[in-house]
C-alpha atoms as a PDB file:
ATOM      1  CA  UNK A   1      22.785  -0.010  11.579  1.00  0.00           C
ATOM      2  CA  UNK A   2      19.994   0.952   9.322  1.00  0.00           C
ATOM      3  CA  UNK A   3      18.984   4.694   9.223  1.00  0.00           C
ATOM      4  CA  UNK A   4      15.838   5.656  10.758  1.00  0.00           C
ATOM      5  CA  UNK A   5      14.820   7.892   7.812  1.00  0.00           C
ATOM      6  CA  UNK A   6      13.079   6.245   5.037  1.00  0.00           C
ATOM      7  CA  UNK A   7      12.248   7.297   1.373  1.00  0.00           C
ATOM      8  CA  UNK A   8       8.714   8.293   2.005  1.00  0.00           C
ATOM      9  CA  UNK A   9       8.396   6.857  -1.520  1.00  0.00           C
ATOM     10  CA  UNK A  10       9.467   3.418   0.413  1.00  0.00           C
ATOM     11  CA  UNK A  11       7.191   4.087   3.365  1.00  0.00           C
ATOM     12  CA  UNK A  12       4.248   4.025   1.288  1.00  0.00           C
ATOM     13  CA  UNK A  13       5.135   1.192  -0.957  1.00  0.00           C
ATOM     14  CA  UNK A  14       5.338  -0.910   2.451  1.00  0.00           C
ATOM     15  CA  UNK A  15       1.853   0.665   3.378  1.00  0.00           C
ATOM     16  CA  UNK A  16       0.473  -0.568  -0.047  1.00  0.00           C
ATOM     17  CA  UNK A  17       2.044  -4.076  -0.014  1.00  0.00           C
ATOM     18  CA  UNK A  18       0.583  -4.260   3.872  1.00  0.00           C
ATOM     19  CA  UNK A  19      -3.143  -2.983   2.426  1.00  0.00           C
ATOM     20  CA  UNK A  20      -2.869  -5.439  -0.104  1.00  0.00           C
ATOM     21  CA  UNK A  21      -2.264  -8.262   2.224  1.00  0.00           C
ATOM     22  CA  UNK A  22      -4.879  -7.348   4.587  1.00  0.00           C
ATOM     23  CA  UNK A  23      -7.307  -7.049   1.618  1.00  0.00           C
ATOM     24  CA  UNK A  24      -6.457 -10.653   0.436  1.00  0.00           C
ATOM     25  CA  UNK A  25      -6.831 -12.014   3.426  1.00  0.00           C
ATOM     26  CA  UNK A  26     -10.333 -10.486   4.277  1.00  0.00           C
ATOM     27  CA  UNK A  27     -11.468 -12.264   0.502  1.00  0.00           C
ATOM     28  CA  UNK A  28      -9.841 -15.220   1.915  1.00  0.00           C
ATOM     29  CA  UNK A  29     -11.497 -15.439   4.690  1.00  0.00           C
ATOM     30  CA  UNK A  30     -14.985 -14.498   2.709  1.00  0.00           C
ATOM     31  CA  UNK A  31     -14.045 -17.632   0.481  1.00  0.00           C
ATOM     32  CA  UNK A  32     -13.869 -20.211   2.691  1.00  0.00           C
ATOM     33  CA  UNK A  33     -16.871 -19.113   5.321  1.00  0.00           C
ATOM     34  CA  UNK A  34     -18.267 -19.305   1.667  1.00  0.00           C
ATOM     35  CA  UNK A  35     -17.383 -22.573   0.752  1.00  0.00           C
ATOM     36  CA  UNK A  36     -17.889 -24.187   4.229  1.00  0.00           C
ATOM     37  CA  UNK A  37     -21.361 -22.681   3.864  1.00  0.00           C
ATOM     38  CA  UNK A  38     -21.121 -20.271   7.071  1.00  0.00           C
ATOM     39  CA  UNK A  39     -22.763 -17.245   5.810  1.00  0.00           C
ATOM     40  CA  UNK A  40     -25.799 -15.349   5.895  1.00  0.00           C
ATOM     41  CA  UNK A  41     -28.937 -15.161   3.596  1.00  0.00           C
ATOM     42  CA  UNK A  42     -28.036 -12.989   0.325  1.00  0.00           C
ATOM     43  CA  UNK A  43     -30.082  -9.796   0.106  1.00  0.00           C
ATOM     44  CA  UNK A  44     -30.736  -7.945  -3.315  1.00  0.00           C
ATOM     45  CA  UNK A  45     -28.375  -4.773  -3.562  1.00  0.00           C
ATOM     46  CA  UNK A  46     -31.404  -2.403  -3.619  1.00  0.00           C
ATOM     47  CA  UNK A  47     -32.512  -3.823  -0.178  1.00  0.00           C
ATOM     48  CA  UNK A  48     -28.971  -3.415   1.373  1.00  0.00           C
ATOM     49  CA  UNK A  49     -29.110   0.217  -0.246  1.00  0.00           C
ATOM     50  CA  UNK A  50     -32.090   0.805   1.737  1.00  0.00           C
ATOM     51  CA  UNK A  51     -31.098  -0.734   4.995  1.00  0.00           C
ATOM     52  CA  UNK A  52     -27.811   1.284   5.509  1.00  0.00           C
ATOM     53  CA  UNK A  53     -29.426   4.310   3.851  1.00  0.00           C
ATOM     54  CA  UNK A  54     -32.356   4.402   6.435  1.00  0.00           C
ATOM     55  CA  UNK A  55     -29.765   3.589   9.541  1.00  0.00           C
ATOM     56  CA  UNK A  56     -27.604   6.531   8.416  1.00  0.00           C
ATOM     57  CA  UNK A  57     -30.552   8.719   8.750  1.00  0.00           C
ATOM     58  CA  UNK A  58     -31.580   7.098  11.785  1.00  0.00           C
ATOM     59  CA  UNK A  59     -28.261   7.782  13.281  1.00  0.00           C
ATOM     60  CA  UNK A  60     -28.059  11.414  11.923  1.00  0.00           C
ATOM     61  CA  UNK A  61     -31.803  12.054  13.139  1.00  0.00           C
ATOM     62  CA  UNK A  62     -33.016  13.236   9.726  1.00  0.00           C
ATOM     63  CA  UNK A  63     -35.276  10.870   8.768  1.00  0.00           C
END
């Protein structure tokens, strides 16, 4: 019977390896909607800036 105490070193490695496999499968999944041509228009970085920027504020009533 395995112990129920774990290295916390060991805990954390299994959280990383997990992380790492969620993260691969999210670009995965970007890749093919990608290649099957299932996305969105692109948007310039600045104009994405803006957009979340001025919903933030929105939300926070500030601006």
């Amino acid at each position: 019977m395995p112990s129920l105490r774990r290295n916390p070193i060991e805990i954390l490695a299994r959280l990383g390896y997990g992380a790492r496999g969620v993260v691969y499968g999210l670009v995965g999944g970007l890749a093919l909607l990608a290649a099957i041509g299932a996305g969105g228009q692109t948007a310039a970085a600045v104009t994405l800036c803006r957009r979340c920027c001025s919903s933030l504020l929105a939300k926070s009533g500030s601006g």
